[in-house]
PDB file of N, CA and C in Angstrom:
ATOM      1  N   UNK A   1      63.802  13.373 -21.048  1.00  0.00           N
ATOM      2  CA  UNK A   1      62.951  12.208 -20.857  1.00  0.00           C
ATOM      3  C   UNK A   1      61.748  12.319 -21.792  1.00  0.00           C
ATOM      4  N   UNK A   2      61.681  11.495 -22.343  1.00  0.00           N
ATOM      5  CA  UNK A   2      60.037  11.509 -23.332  1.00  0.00           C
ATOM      6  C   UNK A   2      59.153  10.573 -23.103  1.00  0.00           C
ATOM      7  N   UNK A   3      59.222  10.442 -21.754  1.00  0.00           N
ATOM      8  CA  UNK A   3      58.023   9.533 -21.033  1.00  0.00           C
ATOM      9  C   UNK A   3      58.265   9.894 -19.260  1.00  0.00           C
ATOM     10  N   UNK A   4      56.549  10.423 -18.812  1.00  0.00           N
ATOM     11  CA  UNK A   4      57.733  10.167 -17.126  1.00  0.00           C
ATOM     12  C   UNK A   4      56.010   9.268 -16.652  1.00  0.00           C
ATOM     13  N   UNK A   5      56.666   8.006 -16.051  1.00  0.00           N
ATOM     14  CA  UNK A   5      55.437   7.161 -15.539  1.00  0.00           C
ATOM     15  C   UNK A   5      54.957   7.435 -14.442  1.00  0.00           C
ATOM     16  N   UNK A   6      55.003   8.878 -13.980  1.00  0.00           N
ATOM     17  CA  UNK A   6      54.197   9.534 -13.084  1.00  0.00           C
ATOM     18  C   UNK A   6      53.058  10.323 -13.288  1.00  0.00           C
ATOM     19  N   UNK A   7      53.633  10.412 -14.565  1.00  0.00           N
ATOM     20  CA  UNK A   7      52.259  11.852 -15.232  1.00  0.00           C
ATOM     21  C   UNK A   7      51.234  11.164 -15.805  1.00  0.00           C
ATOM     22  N   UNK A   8      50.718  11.959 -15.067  1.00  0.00           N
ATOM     23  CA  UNK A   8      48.740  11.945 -15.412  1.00  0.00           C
ATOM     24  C   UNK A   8      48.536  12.162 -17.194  1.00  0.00           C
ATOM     25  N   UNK A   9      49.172  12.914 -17.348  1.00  0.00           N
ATOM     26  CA  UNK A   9      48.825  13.138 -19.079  1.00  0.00           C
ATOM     27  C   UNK A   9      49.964  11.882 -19.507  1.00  0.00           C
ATOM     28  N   UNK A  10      50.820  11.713 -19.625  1.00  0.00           N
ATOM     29  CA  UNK A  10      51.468  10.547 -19.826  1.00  0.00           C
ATOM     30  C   UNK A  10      51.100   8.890 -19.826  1.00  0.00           C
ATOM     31  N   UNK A  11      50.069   9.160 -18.525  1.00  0.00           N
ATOM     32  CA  UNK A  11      49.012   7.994 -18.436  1.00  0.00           C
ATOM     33  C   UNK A  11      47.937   7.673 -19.723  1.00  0.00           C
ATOM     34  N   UNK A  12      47.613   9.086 -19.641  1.00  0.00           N
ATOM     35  CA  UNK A  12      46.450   9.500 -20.493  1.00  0.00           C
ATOM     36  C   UNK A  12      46.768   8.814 -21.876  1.00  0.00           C
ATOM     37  N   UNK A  13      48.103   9.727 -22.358  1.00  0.00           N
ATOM     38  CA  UNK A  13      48.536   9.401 -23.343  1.00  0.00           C
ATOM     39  C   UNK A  13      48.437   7.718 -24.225  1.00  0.00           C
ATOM     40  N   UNK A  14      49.201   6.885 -22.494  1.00  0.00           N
ATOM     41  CA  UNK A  14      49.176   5.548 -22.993  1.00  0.00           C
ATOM     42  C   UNK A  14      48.039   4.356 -23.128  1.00  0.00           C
ATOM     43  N   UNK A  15      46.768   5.406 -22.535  1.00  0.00           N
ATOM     44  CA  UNK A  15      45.439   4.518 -22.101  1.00  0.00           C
ATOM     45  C   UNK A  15      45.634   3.920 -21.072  1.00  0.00           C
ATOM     46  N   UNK A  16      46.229   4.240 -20.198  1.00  0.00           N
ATOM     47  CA  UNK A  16      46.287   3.617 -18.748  1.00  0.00           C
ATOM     48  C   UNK A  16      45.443   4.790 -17.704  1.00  0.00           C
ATOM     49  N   UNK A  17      44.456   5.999 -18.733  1.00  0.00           N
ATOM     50  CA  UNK A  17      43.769   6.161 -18.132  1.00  0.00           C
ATOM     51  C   UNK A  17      42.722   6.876 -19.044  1.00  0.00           C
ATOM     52  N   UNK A  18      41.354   6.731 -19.604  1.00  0.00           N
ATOM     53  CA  UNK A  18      40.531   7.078 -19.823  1.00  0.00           C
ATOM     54  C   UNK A  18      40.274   8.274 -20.530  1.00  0.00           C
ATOM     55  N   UNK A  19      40.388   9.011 -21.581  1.00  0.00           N
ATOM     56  CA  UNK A  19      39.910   9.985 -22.266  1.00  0.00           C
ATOM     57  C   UNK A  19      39.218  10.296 -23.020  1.00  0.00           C
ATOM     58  N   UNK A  20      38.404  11.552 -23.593  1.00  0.00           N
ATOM     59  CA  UNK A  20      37.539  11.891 -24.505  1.00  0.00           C
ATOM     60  C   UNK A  20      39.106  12.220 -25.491  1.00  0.00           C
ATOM     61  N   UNK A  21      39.368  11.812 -26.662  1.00  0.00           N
ATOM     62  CA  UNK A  21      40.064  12.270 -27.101  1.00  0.00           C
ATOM     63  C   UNK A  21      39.470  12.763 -28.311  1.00  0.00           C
ATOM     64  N   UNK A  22      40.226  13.952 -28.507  1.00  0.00           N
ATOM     65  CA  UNK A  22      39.559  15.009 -29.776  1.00  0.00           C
ATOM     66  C   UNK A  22      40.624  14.536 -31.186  1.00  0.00           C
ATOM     67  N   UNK A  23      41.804  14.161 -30.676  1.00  0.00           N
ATOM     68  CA  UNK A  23      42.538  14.333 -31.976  1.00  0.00           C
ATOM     69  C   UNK A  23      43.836  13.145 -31.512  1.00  0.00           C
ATOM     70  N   UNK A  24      44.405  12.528 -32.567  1.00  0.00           N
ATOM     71  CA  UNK A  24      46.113  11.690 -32.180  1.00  0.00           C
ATOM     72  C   UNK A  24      46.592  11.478 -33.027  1.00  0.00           C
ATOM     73  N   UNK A  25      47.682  12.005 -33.334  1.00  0.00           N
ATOM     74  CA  UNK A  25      48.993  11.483 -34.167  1.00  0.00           C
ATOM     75  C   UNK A  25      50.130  11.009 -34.029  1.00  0.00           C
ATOM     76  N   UNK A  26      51.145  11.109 -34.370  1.00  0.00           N
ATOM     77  CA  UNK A  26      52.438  10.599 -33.885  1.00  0.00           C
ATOM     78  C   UNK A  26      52.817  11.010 -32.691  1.00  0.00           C
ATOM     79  N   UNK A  27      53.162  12.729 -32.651  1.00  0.00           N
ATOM     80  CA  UNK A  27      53.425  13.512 -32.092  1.00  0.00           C
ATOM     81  C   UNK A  27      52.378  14.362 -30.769  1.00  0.00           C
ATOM     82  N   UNK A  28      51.464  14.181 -31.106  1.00  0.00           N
ATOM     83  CA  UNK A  28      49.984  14.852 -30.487  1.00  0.00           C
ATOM     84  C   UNK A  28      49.261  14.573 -30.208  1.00  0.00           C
ATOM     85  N   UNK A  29      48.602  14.632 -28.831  1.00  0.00           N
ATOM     86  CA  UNK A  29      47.550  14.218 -28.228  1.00  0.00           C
ATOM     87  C   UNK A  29      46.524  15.321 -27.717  1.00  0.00           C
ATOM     88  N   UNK A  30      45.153  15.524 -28.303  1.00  0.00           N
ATOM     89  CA  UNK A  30      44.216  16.237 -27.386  1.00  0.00           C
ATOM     90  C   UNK A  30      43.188  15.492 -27.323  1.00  0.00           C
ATOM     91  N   UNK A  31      42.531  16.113 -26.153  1.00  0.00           N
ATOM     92  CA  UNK A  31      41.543  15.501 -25.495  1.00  0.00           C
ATOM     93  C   UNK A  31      40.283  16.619 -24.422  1.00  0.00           C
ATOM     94  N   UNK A  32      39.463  16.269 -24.693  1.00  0.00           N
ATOM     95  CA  UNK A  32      38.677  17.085 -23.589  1.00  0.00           C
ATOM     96  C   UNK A  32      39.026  17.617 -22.149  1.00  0.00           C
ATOM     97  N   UNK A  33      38.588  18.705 -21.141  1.00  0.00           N
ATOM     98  CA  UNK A  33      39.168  18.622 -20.550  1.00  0.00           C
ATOM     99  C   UNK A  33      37.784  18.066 -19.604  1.00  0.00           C
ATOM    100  N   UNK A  34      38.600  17.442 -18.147  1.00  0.00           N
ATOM    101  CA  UNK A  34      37.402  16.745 -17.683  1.00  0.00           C
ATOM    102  C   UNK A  34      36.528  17.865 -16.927  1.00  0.00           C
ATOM    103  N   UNK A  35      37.041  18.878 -16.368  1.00  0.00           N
ATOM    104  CA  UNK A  35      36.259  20.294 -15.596  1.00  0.00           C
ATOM    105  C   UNK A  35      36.559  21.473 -16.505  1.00  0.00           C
ATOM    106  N   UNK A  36      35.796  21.357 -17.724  1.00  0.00           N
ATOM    107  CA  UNK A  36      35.883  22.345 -18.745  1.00  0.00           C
ATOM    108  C   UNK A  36      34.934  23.742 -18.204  1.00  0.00           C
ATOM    109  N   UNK A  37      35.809  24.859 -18.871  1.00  0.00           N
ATOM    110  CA  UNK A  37      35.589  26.101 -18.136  1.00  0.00           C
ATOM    111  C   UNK A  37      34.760  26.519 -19.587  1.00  0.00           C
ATOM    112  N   UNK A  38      34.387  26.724 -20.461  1.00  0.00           N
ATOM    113  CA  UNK A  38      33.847  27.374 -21.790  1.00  0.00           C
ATOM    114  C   UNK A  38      33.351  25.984 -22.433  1.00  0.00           C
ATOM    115  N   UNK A  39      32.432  26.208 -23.319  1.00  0.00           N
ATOM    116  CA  UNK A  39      31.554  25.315 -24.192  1.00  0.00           C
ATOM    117  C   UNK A  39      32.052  24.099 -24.762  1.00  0.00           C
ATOM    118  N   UNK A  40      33.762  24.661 -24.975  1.00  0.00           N
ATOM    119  CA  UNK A  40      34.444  24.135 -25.912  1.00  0.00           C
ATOM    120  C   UNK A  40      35.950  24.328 -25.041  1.00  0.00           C
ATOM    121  N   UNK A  41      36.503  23.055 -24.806  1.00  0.00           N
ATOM    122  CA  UNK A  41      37.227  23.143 -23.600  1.00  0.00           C
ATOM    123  C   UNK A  41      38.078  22.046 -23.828  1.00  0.00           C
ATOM    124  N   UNK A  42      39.319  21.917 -24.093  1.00  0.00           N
ATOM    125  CA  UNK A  42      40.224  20.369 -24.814  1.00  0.00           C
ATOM    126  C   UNK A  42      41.563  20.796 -24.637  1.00  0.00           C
ATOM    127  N   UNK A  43      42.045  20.006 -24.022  1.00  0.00           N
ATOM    128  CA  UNK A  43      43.819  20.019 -23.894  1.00  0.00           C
ATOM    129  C   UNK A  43      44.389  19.336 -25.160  1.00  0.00           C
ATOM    130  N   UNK A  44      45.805  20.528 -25.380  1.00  0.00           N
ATOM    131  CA  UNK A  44      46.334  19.829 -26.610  1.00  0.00           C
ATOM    132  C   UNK A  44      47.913  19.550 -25.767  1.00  0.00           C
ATOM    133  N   UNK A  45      48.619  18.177 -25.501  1.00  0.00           N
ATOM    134  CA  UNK A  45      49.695  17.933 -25.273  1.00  0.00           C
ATOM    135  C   UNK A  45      50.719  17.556 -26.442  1.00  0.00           C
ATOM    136  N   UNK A  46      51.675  17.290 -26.237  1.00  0.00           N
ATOM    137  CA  UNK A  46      52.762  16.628 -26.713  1.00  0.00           C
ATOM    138  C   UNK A  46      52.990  15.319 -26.557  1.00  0.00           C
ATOM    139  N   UNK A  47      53.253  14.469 -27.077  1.00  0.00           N
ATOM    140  CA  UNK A  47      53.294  12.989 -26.681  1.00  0.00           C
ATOM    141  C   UNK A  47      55.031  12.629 -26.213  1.00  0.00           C
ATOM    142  N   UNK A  48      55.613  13.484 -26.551  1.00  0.00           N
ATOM    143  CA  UNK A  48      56.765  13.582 -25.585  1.00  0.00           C
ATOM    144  C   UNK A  48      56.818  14.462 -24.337  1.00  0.00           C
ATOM    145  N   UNK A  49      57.215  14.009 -23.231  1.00  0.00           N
ATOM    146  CA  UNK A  49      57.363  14.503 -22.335  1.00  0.00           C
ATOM    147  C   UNK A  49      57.842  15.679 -22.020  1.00  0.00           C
ATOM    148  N   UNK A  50      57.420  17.261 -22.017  1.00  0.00           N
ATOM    149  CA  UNK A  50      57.787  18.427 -21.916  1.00  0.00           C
ATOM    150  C   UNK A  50      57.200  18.784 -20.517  1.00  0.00           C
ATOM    151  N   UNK A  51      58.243  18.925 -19.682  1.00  0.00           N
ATOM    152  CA  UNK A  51      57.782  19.498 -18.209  1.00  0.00           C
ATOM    153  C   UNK A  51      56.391  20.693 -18.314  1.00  0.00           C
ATOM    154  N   UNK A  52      57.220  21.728 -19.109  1.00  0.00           N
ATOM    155  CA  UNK A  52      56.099  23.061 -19.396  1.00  0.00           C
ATOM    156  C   UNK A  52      57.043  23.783 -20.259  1.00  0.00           C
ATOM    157  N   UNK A  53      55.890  25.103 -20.943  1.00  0.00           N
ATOM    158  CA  UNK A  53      56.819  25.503 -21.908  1.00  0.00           C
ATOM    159  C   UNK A  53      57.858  26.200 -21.276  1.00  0.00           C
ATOM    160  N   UNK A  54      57.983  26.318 -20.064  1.00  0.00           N
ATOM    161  CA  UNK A  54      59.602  26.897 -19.891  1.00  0.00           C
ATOM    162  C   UNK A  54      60.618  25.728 -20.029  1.00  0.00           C
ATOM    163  N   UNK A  55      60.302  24.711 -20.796  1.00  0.00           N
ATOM    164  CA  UNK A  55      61.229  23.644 -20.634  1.00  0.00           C
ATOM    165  C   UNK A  55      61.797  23.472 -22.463  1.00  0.00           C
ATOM    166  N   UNK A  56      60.597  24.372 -22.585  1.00  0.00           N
ATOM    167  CA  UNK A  56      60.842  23.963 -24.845  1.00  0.00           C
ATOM    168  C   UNK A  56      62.176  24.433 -25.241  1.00  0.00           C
ATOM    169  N   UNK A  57      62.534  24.321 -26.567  1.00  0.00           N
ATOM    170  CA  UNK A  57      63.878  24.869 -26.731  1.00  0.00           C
ATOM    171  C   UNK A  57      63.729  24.850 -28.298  1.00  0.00           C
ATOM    172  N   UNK A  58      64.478  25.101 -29.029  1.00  0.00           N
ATOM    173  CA  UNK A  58      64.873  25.189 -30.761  1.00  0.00           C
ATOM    174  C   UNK A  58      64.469  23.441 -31.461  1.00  0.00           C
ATOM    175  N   UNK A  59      64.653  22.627 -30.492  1.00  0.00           N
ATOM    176  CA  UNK A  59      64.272  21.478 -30.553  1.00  0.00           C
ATOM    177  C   UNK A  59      62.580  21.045 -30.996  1.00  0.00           C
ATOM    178  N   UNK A  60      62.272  22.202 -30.639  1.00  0.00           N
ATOM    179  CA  UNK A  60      60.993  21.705 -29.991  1.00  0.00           C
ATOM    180  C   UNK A  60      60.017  22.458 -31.154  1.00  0.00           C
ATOM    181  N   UNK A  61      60.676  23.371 -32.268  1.00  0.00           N
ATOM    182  CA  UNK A  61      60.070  24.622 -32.738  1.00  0.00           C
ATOM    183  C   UNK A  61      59.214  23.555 -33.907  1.00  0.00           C
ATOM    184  N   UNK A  62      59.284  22.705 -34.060  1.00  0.00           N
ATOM    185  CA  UNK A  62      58.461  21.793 -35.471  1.00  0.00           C
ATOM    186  C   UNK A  62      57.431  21.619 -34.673  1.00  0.00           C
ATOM    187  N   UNK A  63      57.432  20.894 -33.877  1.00  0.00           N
ATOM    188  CA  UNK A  63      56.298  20.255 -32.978  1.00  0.00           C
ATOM    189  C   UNK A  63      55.232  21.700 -32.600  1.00  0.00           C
ATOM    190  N   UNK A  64      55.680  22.362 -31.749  1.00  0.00           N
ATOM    191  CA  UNK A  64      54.785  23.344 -31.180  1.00  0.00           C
ATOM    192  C   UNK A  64      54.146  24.029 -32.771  1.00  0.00           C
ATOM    193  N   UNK A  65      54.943  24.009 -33.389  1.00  0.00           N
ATOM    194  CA  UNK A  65      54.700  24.863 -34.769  1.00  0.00           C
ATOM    195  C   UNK A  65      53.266  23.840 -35.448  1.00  0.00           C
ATOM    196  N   UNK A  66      53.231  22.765 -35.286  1.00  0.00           N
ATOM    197  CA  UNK A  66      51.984  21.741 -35.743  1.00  0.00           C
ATOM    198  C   UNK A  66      51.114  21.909 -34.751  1.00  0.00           C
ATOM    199  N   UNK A  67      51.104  22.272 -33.639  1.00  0.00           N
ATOM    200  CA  UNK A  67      50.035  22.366 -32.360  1.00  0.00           C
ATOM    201  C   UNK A  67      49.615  23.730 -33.070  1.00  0.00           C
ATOM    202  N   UNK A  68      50.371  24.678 -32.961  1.00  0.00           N
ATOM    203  CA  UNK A  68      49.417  25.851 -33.336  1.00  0.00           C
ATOM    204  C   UNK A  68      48.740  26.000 -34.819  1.00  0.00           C
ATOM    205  N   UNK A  69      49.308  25.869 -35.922  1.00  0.00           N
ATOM    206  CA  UNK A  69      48.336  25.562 -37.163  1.00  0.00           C
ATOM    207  C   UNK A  69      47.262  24.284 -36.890  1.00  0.00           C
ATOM    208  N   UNK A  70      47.166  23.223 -36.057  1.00  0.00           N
ATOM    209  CA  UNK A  70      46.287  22.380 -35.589  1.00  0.00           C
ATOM    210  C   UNK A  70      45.117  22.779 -34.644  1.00  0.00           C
ATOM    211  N   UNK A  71      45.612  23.784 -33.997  1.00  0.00           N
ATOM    212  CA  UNK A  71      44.653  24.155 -32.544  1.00  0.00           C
ATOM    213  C   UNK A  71      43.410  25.234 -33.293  1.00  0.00           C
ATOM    214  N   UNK A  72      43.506  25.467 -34.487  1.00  0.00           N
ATOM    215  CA  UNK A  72      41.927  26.503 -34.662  1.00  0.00           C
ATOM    216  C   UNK A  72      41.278  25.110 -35.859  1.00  0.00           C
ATOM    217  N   UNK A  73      42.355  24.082 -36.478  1.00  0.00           N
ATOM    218  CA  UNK A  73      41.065  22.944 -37.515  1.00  0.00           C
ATOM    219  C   UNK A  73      40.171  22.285 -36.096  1.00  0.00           C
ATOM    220  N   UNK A  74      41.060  21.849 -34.932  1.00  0.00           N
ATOM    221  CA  UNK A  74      40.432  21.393 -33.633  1.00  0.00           C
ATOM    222  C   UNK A  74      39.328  22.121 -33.364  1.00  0.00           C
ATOM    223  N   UNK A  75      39.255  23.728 -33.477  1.00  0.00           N
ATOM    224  CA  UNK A  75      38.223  24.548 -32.527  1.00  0.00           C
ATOM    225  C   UNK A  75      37.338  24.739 -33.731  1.00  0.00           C
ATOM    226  N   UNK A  76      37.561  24.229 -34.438  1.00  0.00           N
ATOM    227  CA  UNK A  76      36.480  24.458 -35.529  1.00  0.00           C
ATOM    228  C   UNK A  76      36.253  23.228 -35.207  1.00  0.00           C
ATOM    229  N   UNK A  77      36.404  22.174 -35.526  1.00  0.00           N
ATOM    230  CA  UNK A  77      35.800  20.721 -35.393  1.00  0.00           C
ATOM    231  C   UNK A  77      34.770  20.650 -34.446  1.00  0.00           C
ATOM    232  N   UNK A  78      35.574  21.140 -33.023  1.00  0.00           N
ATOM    233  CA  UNK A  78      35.016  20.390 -31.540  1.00  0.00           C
ATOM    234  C   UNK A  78      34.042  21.628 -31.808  1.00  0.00           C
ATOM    235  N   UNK A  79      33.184  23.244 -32.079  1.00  0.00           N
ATOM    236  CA  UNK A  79      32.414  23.339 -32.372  1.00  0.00           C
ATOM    237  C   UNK A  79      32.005  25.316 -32.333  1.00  0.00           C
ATOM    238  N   UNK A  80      34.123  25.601 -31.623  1.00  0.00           N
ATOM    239  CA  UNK A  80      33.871  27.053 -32.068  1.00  0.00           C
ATOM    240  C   UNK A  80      33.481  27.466 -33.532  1.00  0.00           C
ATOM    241  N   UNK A  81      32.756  28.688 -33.179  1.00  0.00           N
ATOM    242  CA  UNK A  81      32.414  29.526 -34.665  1.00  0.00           C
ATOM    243  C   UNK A  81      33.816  30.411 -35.339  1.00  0.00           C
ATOM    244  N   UNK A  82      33.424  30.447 -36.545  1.00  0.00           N
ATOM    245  CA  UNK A  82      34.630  30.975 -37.014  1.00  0.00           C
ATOM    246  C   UNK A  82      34.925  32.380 -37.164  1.00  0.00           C
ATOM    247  N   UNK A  83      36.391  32.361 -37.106  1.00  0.00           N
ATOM    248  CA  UNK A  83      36.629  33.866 -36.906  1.00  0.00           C
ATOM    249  C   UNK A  83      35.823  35.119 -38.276  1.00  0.00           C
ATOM    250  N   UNK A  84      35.321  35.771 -37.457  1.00  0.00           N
ATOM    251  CA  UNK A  84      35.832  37.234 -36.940  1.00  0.00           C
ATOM    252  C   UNK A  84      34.641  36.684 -35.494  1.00  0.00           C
ATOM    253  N   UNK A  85      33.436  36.512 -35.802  1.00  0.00           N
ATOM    254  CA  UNK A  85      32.610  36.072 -35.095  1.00  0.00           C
ATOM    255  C   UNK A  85      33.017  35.601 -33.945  1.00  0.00           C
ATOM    256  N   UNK A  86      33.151  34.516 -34.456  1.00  0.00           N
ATOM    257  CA  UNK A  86      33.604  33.400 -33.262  1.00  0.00           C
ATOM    258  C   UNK A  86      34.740  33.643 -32.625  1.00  0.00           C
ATOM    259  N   UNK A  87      35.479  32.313 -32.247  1.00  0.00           N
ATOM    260  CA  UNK A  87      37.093  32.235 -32.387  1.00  0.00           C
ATOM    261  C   UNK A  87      37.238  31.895 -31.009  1.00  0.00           C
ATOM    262  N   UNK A  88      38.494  31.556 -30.353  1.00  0.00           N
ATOM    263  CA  UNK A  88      38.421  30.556 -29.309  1.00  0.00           C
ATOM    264  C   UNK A  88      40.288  31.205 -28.583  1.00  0.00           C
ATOM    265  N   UNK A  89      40.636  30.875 -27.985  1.00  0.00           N
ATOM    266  CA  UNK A  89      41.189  31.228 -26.917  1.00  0.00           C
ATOM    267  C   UNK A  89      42.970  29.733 -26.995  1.00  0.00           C
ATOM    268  N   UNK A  90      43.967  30.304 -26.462  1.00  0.00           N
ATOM    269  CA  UNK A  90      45.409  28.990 -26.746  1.00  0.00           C
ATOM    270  C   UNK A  90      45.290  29.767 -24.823  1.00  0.00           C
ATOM    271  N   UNK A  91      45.908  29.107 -24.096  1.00  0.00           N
ATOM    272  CA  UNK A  91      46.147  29.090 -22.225  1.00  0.00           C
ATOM    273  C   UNK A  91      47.127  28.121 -21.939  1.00  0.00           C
ATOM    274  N   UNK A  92      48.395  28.446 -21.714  1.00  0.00           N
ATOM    275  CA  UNK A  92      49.438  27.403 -21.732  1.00  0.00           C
ATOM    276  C   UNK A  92      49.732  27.943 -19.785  1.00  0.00           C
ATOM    277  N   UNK A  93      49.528  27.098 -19.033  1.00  0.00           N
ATOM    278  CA  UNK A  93      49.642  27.919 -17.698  1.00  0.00           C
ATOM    279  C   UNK A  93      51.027  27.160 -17.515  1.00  0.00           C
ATOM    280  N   UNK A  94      51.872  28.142 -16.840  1.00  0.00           N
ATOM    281  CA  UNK A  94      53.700  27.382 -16.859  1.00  0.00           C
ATOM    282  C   UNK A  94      54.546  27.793 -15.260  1.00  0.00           C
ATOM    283  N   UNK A  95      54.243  26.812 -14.466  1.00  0.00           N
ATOM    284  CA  UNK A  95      54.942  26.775 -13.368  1.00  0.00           C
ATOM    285  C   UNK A  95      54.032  27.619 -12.396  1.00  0.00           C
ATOM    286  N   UNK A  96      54.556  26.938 -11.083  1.00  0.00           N
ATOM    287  CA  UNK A  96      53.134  27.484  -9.901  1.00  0.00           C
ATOM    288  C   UNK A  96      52.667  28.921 -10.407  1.00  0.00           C
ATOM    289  N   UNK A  97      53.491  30.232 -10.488  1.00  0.00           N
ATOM    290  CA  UNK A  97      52.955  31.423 -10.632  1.00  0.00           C
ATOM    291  C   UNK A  97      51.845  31.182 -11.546  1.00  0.00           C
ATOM    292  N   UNK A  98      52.436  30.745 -12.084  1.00  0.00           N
ATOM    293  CA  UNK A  98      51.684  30.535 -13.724  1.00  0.00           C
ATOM    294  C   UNK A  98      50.308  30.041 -13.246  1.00  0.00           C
ATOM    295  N   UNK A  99      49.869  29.134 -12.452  1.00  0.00           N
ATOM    296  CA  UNK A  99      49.271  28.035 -12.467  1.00  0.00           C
ATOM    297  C   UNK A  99      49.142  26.732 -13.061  1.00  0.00           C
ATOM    298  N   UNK A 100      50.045  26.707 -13.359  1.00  0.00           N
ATOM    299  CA  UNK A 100      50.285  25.068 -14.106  1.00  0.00           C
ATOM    300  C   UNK A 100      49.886  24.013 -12.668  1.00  0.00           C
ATOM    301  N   UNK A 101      49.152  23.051 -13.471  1.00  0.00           N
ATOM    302  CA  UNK A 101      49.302  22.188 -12.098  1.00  0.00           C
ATOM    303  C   UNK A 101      49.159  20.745 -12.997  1.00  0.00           C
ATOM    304  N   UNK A 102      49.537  20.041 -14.043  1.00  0.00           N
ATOM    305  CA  UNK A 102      49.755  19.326 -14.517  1.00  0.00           C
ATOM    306  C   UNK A 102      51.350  19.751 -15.279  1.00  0.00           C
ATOM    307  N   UNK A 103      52.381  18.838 -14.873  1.00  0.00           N
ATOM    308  CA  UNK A 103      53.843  19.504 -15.182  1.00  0.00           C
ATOM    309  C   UNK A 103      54.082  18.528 -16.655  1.00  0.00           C
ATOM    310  N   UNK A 104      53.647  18.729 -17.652  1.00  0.00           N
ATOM    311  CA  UNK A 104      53.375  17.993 -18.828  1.00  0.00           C
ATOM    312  C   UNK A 104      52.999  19.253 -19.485  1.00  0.00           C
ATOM    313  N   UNK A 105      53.708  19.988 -20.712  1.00  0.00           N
ATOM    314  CA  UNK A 105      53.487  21.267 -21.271  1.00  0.00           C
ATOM    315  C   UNK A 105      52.257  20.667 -21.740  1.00  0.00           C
ATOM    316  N   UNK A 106      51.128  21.849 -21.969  1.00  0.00           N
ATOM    317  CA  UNK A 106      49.969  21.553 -22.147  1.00  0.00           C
ATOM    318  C   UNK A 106      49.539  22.837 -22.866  1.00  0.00           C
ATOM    319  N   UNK A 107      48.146  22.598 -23.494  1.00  0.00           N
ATOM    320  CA  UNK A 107      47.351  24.303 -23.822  1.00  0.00           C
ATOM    321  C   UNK A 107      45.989  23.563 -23.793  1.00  0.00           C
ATOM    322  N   UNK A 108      45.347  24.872 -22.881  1.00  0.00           N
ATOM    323  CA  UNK A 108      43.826  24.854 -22.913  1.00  0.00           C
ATOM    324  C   UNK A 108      43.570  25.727 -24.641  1.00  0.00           C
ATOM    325  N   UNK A 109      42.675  24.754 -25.137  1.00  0.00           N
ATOM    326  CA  UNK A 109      41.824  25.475 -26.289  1.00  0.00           C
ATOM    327  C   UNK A 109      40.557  25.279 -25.809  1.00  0.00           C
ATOM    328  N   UNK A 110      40.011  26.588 -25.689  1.00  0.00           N
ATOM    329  CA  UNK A 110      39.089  26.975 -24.875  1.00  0.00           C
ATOM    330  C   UNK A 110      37.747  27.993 -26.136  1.00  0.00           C
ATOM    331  N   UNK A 111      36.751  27.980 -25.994  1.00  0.00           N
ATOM    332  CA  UNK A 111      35.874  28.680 -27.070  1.00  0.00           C
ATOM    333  C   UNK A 111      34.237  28.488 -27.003  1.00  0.00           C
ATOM    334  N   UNK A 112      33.999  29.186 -27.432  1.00  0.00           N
ATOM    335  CA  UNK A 112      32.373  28.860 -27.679  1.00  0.00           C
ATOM    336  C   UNK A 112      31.528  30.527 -26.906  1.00  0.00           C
ATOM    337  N   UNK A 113      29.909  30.226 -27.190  1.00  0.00           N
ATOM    338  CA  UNK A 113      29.657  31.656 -26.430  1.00  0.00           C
ATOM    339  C   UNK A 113      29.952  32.104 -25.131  1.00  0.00           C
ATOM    340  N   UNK A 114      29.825  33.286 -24.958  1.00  0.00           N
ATOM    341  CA  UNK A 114      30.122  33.343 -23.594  1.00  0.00           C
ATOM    342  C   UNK A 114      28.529  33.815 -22.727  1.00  0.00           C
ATOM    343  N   UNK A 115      28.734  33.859 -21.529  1.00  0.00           N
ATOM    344  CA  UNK A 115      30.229  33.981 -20.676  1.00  0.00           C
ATOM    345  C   UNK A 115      30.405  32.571 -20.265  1.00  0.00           C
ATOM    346  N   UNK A 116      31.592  32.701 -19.719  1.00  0.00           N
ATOM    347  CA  UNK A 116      32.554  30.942 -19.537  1.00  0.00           C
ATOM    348  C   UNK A 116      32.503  30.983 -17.891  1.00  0.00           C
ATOM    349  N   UNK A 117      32.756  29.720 -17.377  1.00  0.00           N
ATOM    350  CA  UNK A 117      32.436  29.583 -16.086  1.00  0.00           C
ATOM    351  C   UNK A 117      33.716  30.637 -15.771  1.00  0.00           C
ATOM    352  N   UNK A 118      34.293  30.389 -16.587  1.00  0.00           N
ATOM    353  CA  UNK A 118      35.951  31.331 -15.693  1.00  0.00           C
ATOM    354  C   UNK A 118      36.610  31.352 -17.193  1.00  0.00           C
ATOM    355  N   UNK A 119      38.135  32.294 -16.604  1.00  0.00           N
ATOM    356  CA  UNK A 119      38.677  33.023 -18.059  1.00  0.00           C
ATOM    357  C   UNK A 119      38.187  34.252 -18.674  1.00  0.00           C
TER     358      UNK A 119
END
């Protein structure tokens, strides 16, 4: 499925609900998070529907492969310092153990000084 009209990030996605968004392309959506834990605090999704990453597959290796060369121009943008110094944090939480609680594969990019409310 590459849409489920239940999900909250899916909503998000379509503007049927409200975001700070940091970044959008074809494929990619981030956005702030709304109870950010560190300075610098932004969800990066997929604009197709991925339960969580226990759901990715060989299919999926282009896409995730643009989230991660994308997720440190983002943490530099939104206002981490740069590495060695700086540098910022990827948190993909996947299924209850995990703590996932949005079922829409997701990653916290998380950064800035510390200490962070949590993490």
């Amino acid at each position: 499925m590459s849409h489920d009209p239940n999900c909250i990030f899916c909503k998000i996605i379509e503007g049927k609900i409200p975001s700070r968004k940091v970044y959008e392309d074809d494929d990619i959506f981030a956005f702030h998070d709304i109870n950010p834990w560190a300075p610098v605090h932004f969800l990066m999704i997929p604009k197709k529907h991925i339960t969580s990453l226990a759901h990715v597959d060989a299919t999926n290796a282009e896409l995730l492969g643009r989230m991660m060369v994308l997720a440190p121009k983002l943490a530099l943008q939104e206002g981490c310092r740069p590495y060695p110094e700086g540098g910022f944090r990827i948190v993909s939480n996947t299924g209850a153990e995990g703590g996932q609680e949005v079922h829409h594969m997701h990653w916290h990019v998380m950064g800035g000084p510390r200490p962070w409310l949590r993490g």
